[in-house]
PDB file of N, CA and C in Angstrom:
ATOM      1  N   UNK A   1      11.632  -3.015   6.276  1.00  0.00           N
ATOM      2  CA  UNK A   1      10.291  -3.122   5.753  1.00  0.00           C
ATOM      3  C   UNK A   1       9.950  -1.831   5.019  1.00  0.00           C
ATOM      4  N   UNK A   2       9.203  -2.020   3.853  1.00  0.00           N
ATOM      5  CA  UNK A   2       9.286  -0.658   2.895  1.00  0.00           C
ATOM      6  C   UNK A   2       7.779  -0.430   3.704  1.00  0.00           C
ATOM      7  N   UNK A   3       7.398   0.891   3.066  1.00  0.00           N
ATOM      8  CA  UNK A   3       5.631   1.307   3.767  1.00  0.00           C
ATOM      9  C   UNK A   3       5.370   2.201   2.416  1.00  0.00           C
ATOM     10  N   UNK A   4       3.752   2.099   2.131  1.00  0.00           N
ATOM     11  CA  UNK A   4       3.349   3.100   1.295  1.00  0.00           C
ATOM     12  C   UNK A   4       3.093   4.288   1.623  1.00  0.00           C
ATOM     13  N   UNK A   5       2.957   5.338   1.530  1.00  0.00           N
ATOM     14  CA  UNK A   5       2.828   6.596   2.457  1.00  0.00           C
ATOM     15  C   UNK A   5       1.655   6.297   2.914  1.00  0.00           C
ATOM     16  N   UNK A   6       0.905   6.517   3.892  1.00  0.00           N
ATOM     17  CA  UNK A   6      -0.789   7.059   4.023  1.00  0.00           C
ATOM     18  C   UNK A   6      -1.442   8.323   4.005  1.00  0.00           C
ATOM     19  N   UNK A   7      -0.752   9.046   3.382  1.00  0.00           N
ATOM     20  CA  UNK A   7      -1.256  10.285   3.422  1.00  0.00           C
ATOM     21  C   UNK A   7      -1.737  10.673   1.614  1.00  0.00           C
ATOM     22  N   UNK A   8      -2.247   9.552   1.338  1.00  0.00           N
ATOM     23  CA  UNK A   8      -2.625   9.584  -0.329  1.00  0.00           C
ATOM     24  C   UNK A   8      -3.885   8.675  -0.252  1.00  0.00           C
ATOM     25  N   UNK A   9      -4.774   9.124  -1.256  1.00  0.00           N
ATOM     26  CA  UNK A   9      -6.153   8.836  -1.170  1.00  0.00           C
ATOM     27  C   UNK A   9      -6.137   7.477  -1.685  1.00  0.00           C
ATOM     28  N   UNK A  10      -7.575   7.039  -1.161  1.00  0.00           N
ATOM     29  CA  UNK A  10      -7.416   5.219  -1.561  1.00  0.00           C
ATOM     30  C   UNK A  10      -7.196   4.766  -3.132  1.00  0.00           C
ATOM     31  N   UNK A  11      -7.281   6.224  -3.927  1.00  0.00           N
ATOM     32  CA  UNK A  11      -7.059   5.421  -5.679  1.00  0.00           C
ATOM     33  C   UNK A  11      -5.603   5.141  -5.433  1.00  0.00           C
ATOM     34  N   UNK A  12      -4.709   6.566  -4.752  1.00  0.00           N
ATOM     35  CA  UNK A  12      -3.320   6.563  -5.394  1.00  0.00           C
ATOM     36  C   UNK A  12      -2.699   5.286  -4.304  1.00  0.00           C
ATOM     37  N   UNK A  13      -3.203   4.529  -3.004  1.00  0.00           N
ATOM     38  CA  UNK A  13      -3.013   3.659  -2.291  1.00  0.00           C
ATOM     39  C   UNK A  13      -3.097   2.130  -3.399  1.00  0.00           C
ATOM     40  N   UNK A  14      -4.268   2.082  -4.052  1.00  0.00           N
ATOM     41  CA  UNK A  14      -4.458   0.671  -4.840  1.00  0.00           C
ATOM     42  C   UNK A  14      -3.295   0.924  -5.893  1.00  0.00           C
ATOM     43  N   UNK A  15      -3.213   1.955  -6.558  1.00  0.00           N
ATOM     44  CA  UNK A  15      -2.237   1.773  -7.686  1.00  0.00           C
ATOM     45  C   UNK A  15      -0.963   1.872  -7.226  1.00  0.00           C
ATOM     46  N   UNK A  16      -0.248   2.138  -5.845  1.00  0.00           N
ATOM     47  CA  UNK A  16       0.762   2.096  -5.062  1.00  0.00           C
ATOM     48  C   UNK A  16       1.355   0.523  -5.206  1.00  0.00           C
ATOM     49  N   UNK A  17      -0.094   0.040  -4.425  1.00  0.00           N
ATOM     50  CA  UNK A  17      -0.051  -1.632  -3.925  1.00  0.00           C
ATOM     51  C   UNK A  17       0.096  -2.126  -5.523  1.00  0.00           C
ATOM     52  N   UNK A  18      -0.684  -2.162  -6.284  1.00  0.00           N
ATOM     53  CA  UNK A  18      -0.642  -2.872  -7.550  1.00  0.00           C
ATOM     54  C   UNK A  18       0.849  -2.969  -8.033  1.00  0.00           C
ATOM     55  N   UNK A  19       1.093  -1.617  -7.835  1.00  0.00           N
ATOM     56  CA  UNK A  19       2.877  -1.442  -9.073  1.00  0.00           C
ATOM     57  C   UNK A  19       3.873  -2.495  -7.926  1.00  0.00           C
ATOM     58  N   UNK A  20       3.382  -2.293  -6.687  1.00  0.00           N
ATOM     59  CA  UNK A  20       4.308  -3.460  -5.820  1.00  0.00           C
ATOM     60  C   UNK A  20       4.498  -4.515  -5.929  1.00  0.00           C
ATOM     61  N   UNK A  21       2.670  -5.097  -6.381  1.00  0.00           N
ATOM     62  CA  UNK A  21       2.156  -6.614  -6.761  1.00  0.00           C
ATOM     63  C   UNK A  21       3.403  -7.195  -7.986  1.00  0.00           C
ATOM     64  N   UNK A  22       2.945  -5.934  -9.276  1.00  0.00           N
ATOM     65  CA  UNK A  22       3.522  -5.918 -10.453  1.00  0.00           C
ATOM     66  C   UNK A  22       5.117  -6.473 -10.619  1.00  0.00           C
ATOM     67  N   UNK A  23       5.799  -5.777  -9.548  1.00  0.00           N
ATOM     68  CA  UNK A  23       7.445  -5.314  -9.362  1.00  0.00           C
ATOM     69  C   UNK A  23       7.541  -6.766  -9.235  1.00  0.00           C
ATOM     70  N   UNK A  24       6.989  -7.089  -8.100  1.00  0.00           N
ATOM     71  CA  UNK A  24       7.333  -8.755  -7.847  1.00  0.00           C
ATOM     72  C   UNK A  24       6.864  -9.850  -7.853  1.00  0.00           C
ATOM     73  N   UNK A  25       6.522  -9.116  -9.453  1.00  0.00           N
ATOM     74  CA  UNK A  25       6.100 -10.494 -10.675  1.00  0.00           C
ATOM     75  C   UNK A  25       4.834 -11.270  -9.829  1.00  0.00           C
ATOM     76  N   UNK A  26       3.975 -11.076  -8.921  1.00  0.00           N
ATOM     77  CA  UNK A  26       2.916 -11.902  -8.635  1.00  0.00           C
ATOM     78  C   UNK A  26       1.297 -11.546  -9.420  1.00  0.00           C
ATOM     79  N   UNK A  27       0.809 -12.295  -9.718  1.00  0.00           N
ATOM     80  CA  UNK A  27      -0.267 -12.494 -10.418  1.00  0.00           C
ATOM     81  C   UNK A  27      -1.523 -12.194  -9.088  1.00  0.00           C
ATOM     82  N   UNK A  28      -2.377 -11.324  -9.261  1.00  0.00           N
ATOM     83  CA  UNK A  28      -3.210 -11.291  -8.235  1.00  0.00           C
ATOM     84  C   UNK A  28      -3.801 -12.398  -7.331  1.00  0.00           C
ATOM     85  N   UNK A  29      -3.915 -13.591  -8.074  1.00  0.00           N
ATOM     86  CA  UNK A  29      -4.319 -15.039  -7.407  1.00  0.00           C
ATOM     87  C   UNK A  29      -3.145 -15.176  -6.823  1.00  0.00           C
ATOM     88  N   UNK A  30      -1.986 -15.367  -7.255  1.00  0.00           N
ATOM     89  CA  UNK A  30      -0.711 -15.484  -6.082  1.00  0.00           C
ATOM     90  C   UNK A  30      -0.862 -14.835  -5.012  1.00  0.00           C
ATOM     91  N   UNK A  31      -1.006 -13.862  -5.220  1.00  0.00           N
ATOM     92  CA  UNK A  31      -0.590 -12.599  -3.998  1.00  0.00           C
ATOM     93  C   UNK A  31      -2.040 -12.888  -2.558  1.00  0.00           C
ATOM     94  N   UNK A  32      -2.921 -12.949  -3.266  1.00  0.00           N
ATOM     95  CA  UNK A  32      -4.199 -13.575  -2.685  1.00  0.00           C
ATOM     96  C   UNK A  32      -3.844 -14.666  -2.226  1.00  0.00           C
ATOM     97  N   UNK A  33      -3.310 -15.639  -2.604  1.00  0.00           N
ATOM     98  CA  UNK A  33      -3.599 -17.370  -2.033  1.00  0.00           C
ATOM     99  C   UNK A  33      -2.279 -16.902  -0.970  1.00  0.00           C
ATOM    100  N   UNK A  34      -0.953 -16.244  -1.233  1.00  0.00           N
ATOM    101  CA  UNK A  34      -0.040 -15.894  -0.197  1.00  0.00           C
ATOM    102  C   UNK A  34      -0.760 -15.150   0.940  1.00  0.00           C
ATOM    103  N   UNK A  35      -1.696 -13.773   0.794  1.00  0.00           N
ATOM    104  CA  UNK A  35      -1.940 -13.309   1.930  1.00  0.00           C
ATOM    105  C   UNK A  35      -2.947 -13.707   2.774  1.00  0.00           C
ATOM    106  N   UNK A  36      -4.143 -14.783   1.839  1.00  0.00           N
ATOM    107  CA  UNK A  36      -4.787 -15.658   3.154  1.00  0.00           C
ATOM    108  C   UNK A  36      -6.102 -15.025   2.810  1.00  0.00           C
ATOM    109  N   UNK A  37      -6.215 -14.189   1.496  1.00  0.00           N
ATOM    110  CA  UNK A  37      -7.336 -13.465   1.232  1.00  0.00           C
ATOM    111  C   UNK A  37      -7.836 -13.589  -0.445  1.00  0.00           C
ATOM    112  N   UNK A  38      -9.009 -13.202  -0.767  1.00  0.00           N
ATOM    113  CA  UNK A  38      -9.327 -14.179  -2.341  1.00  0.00           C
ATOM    114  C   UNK A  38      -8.923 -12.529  -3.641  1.00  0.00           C
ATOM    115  N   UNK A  39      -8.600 -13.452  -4.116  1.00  0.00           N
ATOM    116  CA  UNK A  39      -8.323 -12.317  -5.464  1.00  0.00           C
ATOM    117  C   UNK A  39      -9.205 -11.258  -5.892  1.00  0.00           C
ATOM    118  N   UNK A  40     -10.360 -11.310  -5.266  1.00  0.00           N
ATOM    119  CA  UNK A  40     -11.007 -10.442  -5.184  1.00  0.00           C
ATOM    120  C   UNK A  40     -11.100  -9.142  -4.089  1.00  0.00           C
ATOM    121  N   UNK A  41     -10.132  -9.499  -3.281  1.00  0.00           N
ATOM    122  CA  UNK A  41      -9.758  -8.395  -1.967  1.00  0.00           C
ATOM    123  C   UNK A  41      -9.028  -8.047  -3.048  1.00  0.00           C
ATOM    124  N   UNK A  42      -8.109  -8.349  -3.727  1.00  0.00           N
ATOM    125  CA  UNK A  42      -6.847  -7.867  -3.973  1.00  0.00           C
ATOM    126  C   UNK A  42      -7.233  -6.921  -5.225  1.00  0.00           C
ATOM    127  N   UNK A  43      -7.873  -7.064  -5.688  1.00  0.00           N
ATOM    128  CA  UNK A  43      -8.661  -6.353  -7.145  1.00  0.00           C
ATOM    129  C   UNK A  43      -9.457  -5.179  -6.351  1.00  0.00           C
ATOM    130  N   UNK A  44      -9.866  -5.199  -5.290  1.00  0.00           N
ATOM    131  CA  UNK A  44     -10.533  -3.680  -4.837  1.00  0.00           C
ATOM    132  C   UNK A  44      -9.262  -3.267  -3.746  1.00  0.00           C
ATOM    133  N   UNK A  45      -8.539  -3.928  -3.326  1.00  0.00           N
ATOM    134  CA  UNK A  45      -7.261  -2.861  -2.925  1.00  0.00           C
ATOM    135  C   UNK A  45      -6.784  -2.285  -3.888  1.00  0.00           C
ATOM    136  N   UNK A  46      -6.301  -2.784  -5.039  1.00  0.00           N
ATOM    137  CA  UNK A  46      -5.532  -2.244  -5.742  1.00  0.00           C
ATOM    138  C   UNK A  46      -7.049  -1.032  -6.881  1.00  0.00           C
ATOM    139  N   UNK A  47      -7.829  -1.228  -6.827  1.00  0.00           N
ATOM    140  CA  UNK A  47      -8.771  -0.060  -7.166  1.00  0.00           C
ATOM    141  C   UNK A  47      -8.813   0.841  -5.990  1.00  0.00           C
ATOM    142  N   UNK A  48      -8.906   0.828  -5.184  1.00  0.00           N
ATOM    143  CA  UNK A  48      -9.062   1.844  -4.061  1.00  0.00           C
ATOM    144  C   UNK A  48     -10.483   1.748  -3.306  1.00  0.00           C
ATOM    145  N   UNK A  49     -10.818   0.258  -3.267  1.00  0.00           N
ATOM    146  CA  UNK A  49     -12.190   0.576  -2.938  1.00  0.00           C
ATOM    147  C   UNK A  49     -11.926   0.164  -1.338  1.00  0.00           C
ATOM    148  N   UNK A  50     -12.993   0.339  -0.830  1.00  0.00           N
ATOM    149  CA  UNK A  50     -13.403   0.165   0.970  1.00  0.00           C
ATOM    150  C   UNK A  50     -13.417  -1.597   0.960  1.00  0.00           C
ATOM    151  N   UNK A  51     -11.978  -1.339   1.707  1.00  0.00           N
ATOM    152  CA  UNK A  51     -11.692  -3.103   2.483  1.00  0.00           C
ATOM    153  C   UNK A  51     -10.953  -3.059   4.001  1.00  0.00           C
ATOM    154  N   UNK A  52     -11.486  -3.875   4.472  1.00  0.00           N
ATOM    155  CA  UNK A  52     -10.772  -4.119   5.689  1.00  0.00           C
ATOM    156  C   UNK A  52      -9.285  -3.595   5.996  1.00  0.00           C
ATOM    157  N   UNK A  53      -8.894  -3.356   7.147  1.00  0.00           N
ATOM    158  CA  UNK A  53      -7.898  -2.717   7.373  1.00  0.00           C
ATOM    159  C   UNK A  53      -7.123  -4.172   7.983  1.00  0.00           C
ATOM    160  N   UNK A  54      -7.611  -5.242   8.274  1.00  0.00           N
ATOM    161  CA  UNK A  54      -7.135  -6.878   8.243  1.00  0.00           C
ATOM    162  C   UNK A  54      -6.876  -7.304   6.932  1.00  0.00           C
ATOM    163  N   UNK A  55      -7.393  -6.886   6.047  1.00  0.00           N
ATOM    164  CA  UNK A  55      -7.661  -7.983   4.663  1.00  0.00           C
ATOM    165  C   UNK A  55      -6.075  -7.546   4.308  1.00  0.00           C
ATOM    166  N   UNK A  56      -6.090  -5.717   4.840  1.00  0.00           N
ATOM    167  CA  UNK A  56      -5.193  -4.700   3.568  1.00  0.00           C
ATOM    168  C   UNK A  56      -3.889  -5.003   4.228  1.00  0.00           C
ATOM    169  N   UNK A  57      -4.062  -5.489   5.773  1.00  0.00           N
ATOM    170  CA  UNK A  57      -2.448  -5.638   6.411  1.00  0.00           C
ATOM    171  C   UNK A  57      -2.214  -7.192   5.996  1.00  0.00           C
ATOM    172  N   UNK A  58      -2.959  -7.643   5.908  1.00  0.00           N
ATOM    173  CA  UNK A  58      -2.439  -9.556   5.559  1.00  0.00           C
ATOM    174  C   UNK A  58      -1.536  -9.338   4.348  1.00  0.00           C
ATOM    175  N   UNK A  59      -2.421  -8.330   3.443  1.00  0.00           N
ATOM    176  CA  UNK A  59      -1.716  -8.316   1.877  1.00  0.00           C
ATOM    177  C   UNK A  59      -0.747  -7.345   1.734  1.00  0.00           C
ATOM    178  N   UNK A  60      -0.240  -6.826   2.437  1.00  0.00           N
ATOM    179  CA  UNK A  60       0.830  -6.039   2.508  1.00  0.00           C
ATOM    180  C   UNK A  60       2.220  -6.789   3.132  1.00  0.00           C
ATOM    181  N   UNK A  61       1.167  -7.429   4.510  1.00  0.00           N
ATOM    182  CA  UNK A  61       2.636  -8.664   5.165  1.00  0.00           C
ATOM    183  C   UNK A  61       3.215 -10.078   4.027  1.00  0.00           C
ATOM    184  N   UNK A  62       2.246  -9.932   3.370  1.00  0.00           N
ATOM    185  CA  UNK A  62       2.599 -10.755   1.979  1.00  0.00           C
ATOM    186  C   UNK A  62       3.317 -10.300   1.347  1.00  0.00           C
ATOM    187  N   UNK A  63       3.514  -8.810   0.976  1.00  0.00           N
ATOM    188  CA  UNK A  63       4.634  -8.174   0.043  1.00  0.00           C
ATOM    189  C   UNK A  63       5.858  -7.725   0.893  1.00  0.00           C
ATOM    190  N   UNK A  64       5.699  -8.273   1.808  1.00  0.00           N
ATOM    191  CA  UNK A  64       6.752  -7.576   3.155  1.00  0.00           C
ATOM    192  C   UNK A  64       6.758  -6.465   2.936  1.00  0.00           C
ATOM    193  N   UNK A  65       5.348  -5.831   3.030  1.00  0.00           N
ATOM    194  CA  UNK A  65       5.274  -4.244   3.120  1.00  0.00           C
ATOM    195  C   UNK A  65       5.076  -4.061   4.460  1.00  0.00           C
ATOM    196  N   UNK A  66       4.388  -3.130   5.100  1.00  0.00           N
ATOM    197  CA  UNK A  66       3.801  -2.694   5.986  1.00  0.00           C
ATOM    198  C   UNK A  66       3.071  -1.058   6.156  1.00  0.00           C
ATOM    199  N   UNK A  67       1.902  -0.378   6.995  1.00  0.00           N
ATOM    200  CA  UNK A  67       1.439   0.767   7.489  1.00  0.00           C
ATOM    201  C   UNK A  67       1.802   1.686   8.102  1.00  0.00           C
ATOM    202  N   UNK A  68       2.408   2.673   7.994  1.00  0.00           N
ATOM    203  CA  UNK A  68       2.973   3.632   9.259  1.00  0.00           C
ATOM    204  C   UNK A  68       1.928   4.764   9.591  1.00  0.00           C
ATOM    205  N   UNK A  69       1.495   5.244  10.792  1.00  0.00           N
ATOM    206  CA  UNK A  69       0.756   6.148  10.975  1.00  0.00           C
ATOM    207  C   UNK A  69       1.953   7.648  10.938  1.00  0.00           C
ATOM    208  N   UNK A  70       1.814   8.105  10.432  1.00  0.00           N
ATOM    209  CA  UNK A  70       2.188   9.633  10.239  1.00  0.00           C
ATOM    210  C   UNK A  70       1.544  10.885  10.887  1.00  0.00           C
ATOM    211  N   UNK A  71       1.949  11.905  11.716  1.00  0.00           N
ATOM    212  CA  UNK A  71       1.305  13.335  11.724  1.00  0.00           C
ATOM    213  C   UNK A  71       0.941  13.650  10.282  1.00  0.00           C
ATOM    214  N   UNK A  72      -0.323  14.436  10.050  1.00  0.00           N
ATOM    215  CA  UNK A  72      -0.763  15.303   9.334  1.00  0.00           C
ATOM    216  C   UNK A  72      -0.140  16.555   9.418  1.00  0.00           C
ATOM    217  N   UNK A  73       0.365  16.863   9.501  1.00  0.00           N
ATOM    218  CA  UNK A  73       1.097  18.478  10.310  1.00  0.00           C
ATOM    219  C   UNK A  73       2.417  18.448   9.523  1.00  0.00           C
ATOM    220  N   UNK A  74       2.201  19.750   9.164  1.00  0.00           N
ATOM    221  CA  UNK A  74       3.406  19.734   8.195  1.00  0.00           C
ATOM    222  C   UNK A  74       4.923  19.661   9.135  1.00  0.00           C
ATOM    223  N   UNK A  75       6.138  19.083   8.422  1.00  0.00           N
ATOM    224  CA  UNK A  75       7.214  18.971   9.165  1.00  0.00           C
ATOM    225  C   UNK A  75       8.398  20.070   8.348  1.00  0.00           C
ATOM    226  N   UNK A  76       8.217  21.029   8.830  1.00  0.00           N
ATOM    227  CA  UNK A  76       8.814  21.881   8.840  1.00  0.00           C
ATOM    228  C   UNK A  76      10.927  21.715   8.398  1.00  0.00           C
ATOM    229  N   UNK A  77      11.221  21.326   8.900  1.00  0.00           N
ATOM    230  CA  UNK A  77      12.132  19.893   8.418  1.00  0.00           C
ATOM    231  C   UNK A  77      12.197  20.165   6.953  1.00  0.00           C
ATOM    232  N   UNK A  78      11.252  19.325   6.550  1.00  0.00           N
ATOM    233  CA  UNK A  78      11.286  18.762   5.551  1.00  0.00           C
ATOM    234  C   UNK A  78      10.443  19.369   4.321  1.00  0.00           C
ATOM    235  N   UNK A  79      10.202  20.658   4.788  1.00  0.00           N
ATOM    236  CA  UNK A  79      10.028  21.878   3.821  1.00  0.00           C
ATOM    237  C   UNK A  79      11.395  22.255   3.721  1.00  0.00           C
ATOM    238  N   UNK A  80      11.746  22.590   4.761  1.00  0.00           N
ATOM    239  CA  UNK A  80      13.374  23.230   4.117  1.00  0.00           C
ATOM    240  C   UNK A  80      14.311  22.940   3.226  1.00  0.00           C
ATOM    241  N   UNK A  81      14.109  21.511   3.112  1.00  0.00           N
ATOM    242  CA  UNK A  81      14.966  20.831   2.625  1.00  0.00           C
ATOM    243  C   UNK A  81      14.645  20.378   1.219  1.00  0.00           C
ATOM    244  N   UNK A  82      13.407  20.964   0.851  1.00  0.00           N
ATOM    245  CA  UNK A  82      12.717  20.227  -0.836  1.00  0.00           C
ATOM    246  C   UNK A  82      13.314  21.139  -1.810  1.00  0.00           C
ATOM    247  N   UNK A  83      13.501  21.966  -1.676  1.00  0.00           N
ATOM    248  CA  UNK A  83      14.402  22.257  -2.819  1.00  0.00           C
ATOM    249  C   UNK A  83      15.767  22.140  -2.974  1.00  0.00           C
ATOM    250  N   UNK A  84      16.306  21.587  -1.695  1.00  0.00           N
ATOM    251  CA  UNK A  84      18.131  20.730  -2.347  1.00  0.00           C
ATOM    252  C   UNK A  84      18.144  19.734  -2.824  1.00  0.00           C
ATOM    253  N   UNK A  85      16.629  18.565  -3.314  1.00  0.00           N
ATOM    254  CA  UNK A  85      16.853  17.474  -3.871  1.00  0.00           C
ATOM    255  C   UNK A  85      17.447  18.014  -5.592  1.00  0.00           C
TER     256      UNK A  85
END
């Protein structure tokens, strides 16, 4: 299951979800009538506006996405390692 990060504000979250919508060719009414929610959820997820955290997991289990909760706290890890990409 892929996940969008959550540690990015709700614009860069809708335009996350959108380019996902996009990738696999669904038309916002598709993606809506698949996740059980009206094309109009799907038009303020993908803006970044304030929706349910039900509406936003239906339409994600529709893209076989899913949510991961993350620490805020930096991972030390994975500072070390950003400049060998």
């Amino acid at each position: 299951m892929s996940y969008i990060p959550t540690s990015v504000i709700p614009a860069q979250f809708g335009e996350s979800f959108r380019r996902e919508r996009a990738h696999r060719q669904l038309t916002q009414a598709q993606l809506a009538k698949k996740a059980g929610v009206t094309r109009q959820t799907i038009l303020q997820i993908e803006k970044g506006e304030n929706v349910g955290i039900h509406a936003i997991l239906r339409a994600l289990a529709a893209l076989n996405m899913g949510l991961r909760i993350d620490t805020a706290r930096i991972n030390y890890d994975d500072v070390g390692s950003i400049g060998d990409e």
